[in-house]
C-alpha atoms as a PDB file:
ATOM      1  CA  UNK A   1      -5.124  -9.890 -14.574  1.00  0.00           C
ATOM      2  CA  UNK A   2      -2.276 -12.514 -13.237  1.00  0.00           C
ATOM      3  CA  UNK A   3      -1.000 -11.585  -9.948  1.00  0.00           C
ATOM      4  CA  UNK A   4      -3.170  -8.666  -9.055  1.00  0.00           C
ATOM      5  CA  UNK A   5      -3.147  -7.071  -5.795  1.00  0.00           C
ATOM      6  CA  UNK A   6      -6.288  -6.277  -4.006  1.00  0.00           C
ATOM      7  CA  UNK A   7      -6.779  -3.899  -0.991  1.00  0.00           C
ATOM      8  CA  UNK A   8      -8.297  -4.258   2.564  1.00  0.00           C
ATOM      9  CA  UNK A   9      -8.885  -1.217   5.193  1.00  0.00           C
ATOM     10  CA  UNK A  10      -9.275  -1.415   8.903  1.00  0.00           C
ATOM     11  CA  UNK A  11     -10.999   1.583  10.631  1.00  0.00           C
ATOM     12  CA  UNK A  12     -10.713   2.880  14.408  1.00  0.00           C
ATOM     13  CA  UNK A  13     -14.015   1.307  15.085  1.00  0.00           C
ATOM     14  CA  UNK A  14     -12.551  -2.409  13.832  1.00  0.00           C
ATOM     15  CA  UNK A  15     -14.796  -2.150  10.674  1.00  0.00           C
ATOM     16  CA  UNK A  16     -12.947  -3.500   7.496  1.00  0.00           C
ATOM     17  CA  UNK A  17     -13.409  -2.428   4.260  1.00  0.00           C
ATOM     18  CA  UNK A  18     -12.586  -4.979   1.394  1.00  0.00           C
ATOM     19  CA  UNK A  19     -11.715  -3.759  -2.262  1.00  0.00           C
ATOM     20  CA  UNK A  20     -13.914  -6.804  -3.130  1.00  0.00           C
ATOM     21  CA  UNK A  21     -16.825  -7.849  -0.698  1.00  0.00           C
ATOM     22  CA  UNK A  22     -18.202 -11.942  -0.508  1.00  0.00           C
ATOM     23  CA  UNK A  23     -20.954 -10.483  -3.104  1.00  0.00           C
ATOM     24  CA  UNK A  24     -18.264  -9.728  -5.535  1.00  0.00           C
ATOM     25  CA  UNK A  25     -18.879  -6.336  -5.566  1.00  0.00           C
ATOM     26  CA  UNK A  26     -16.272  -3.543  -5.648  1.00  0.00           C
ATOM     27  CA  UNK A  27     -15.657  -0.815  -3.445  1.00  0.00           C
ATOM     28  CA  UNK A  28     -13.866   2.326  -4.461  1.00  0.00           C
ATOM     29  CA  UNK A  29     -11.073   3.593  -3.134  1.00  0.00           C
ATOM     30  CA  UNK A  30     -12.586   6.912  -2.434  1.00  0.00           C
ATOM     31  CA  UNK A  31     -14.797   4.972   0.390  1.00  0.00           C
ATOM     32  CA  UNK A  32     -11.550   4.979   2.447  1.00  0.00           C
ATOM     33  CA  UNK A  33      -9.830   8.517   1.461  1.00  0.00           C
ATOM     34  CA  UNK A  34     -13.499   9.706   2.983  1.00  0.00           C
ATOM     35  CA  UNK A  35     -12.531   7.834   6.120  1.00  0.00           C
ATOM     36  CA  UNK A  36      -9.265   8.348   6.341  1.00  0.00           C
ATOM     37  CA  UNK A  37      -9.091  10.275   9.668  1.00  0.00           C
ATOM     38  CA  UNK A  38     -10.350   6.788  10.998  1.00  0.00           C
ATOM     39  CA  UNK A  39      -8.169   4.284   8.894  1.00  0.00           C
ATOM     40  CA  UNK A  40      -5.729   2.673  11.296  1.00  0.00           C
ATOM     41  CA  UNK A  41      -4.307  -0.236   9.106  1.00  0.00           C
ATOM     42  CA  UNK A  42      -4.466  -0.689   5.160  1.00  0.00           C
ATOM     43  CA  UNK A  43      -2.935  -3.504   3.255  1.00  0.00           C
ATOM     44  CA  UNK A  44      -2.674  -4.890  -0.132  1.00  0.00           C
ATOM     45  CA  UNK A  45      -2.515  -8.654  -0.911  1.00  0.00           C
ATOM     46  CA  UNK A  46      -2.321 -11.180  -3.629  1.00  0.00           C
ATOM     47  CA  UNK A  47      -3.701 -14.705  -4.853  1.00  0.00           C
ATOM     48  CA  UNK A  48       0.055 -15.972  -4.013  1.00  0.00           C
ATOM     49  CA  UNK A  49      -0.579 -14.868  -0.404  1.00  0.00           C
ATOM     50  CA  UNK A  50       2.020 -11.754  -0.232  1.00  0.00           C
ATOM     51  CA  UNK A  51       0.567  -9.082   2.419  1.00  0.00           C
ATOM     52  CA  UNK A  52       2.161  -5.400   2.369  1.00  0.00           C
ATOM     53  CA  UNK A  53       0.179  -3.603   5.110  1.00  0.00           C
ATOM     54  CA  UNK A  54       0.627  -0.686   6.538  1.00  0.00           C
ATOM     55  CA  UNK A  55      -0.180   0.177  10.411  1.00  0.00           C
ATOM     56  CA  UNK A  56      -0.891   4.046  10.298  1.00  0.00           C
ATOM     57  CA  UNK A  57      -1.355   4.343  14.500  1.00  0.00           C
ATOM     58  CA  UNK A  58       2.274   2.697  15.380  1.00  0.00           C
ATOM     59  CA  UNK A  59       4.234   3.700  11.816  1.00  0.00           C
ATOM     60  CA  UNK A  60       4.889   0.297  11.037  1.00  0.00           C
ATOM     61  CA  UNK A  61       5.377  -1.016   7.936  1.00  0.00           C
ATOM     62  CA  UNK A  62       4.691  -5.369   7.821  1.00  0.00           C
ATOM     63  CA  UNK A  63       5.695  -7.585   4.994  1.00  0.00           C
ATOM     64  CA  UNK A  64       3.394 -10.827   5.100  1.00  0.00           C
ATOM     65  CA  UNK A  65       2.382 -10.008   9.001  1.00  0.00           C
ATOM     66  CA  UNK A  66       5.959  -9.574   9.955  1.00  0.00           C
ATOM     67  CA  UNK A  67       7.208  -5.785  10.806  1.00  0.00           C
ATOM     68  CA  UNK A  68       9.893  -4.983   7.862  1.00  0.00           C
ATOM     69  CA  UNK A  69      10.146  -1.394   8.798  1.00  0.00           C
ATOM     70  CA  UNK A  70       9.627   0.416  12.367  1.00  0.00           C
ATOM     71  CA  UNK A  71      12.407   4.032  12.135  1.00  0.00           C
ATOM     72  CA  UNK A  72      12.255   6.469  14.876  1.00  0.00           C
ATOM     73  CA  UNK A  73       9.196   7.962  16.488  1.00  0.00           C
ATOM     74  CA  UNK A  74       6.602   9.684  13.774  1.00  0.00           C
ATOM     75  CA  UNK A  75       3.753  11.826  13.886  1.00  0.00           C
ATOM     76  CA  UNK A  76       1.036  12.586  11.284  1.00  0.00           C
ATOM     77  CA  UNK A  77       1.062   9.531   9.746  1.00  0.00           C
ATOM     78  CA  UNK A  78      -0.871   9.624   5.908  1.00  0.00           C
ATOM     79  CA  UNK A  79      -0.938   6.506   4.012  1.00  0.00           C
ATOM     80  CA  UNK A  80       0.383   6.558   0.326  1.00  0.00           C
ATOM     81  CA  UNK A  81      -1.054   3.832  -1.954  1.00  0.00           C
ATOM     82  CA  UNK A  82      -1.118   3.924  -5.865  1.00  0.00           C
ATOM     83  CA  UNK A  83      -0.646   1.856  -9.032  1.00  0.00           C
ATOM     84  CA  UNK A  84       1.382   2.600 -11.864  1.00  0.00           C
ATOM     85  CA  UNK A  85       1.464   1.222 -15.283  1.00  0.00           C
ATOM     86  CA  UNK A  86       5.089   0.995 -16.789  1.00  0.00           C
ATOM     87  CA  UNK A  87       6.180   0.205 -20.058  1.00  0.00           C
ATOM     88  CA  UNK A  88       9.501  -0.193 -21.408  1.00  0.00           C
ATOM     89  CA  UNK A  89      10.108   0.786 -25.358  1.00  0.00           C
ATOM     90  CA  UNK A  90      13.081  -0.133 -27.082  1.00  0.00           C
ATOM     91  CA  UNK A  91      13.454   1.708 -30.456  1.00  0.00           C
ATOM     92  CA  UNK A  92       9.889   2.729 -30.166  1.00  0.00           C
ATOM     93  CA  UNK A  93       8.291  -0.593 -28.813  1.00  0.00           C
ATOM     94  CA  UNK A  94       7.124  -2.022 -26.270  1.00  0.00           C
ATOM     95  CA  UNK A  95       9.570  -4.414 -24.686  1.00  0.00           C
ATOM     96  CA  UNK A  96       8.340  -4.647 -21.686  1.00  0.00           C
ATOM     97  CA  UNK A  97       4.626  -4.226 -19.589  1.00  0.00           C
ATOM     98  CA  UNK A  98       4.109  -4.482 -15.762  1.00  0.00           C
ATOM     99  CA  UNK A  99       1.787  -2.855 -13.046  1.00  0.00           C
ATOM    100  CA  UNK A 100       3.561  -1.937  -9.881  1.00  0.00           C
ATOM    101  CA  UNK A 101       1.476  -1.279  -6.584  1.00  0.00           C
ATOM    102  CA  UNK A 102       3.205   1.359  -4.232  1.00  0.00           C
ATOM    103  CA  UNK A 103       2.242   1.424  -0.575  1.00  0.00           C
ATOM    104  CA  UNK A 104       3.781   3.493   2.171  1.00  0.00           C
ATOM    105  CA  UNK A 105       3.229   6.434   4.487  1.00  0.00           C
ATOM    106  CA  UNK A 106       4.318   9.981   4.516  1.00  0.00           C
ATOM    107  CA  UNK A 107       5.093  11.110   8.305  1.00  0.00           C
ATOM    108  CA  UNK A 108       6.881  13.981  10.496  1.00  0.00           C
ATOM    109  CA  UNK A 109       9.533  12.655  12.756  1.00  0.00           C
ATOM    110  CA  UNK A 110      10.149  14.099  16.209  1.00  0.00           C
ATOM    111  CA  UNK A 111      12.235  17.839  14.753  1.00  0.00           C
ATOM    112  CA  UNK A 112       9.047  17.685  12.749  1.00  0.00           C
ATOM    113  CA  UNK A 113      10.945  17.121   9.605  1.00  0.00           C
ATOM    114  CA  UNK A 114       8.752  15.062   6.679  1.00  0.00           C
ATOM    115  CA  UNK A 115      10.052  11.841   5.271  1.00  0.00           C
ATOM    116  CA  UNK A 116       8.238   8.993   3.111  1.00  0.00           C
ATOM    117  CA  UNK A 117       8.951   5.501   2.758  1.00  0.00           C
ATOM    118  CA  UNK A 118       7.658   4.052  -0.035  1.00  0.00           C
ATOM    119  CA  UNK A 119       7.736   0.178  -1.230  1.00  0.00           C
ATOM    120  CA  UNK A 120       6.570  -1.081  -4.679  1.00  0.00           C
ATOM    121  CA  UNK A 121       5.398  -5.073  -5.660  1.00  0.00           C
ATOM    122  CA  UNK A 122       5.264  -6.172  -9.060  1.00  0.00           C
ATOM    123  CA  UNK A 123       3.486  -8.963 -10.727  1.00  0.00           C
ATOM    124  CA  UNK A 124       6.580 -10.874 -10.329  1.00  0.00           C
ATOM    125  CA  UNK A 125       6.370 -10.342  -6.600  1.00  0.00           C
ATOM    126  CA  UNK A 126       9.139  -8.539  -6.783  1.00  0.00           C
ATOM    127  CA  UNK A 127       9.650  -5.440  -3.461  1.00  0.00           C
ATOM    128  CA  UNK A 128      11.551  -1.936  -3.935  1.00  0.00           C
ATOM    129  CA  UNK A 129      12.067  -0.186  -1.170  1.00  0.00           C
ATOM    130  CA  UNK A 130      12.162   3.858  -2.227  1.00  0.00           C
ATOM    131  CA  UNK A 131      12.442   6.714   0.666  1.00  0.00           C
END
């Protein structure tokens, strides 16, 4: 698949778990929602080089190693990372095929009020930002 994003986790204890290991083999991303009381940093990347990571400790979101979102101060940080597959029909076909990767958090801020920021990459390497 052109342009597909892979993902990389970073536990408290500095281990890191890659999507894809040097063997070629794939992990599953249930091997990090069973750890993730100790994930401190997850990030997806590309072939092209694009980063999105996400620090879960500070509440810091970076775009290619540089912070692109820091907001007030947060508490219960949970990460939020899916794919979705979106078509667009035009009198009943298909015009239209991409995957977008979503990767964000879900936190309280300090009057313990929820928000979630959200961003989305395409194959196109093109970012949303949704909160």
């Amino acid at each position: 698949m052109l342009n597909q994003f892979k993902w990389q986790a970073q536990l408290k204890t500095g281990q890191i778990i890659n999507q894809f290991d040097i063997e070629g083999k794939e992990h599953q991303f249930k091997e990090v929602q069973d750890k993730f009381n100790d994930l401190v940093y997850f990030k997806i990347m590309n072939e092209q080089g694009i980063k999105i990571g996400v620090n879960l400790t500070s509440g810091e979101i970076h775009l290619n190693d540089q912070v692109i979102f820091d907001n007030s101060k947060k508490t219960n940080i949970r990460l939020i990372y899916f794919s979705r597959h979106i078509a667009e029909l035009n009198e009943f076909k298909v015009e239209k095929k991409e995957t977008k990767n979503f990767i964000g958090f879900q936190y309280l801020d300090q009057d313990n009020r929820n928000h979630k920021v959200l961003f989305s990459i395409n194959s196109n390497n093109q970012i949303g930002i949704h909160e």
